[in-house]
Protein backbone atom coordinates (compact mmCIF):
# COMPACT_ATOMS: atom_id res chain seq x y z
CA UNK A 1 86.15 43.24 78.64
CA UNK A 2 86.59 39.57 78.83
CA UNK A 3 88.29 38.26 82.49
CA UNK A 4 90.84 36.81 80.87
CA UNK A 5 91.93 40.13 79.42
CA UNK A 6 91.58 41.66 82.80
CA UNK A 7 94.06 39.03 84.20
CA UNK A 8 96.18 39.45 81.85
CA UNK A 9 96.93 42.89 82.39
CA UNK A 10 96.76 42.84 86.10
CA UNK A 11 99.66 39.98 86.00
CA UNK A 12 101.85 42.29 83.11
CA UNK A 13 101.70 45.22 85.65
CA UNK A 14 102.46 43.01 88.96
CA UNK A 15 105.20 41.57 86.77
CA UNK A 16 106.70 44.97 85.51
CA UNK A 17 106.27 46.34 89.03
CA UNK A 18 108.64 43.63 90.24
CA UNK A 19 111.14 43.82 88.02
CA UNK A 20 111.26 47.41 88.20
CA UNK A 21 111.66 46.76 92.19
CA UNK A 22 114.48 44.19 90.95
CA UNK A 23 116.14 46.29 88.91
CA UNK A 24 116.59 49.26 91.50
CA UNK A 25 117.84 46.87 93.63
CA UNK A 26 120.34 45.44 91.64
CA UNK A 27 121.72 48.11 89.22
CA UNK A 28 120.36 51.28 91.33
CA UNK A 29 118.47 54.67 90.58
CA UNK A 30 121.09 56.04 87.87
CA UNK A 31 120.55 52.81 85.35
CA UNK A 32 117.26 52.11 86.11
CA UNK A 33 115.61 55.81 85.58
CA UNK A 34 116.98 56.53 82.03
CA UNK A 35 115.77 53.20 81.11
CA UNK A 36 112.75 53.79 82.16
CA UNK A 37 112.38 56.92 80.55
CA UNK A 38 113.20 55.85 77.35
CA UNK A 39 110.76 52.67 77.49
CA UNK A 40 107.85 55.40 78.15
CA UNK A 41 109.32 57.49 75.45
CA UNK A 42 108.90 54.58 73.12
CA UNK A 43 105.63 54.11 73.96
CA UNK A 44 104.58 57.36 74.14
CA UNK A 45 106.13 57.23 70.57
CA UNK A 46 104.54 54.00 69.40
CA UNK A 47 100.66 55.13 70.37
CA UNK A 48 100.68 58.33 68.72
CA UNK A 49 98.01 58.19 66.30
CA UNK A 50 98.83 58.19 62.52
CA UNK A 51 96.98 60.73 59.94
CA UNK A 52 95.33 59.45 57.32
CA UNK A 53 97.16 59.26 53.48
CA UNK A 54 94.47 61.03 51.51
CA UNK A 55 96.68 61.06 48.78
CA UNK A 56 96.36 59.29 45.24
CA UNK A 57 98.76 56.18 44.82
């Protein structure tokens, strides 16, 4: 895994944590929650893997 990669990432998730922190703080627990639920829903959603189209074009 290259550094850079590893930077990367470690500044996304400092970043997200902050703005989550922001977020509470400004709109509060009922705005922030279902938002938050539906952003892991989508990616839960977005990395499900995809079978395979055996099928003939």
């Amino acid at each position: 895994m290259p550094v850079t990669y590893l930077v990367t990432l470690l500044v996304a998730v400092l970043a997200s944590a902050g703005l989550t922190v922001w977020a509470f703080l400004s709109w509060g627990a009922s705005t922030v929650i279902p938002l938050l639920l539906a952003l892991a829903l989508a990616a839960r959603w977005a990395m499900t893997p995809v079978a395979p189209d055996d099928g003939h074009a």
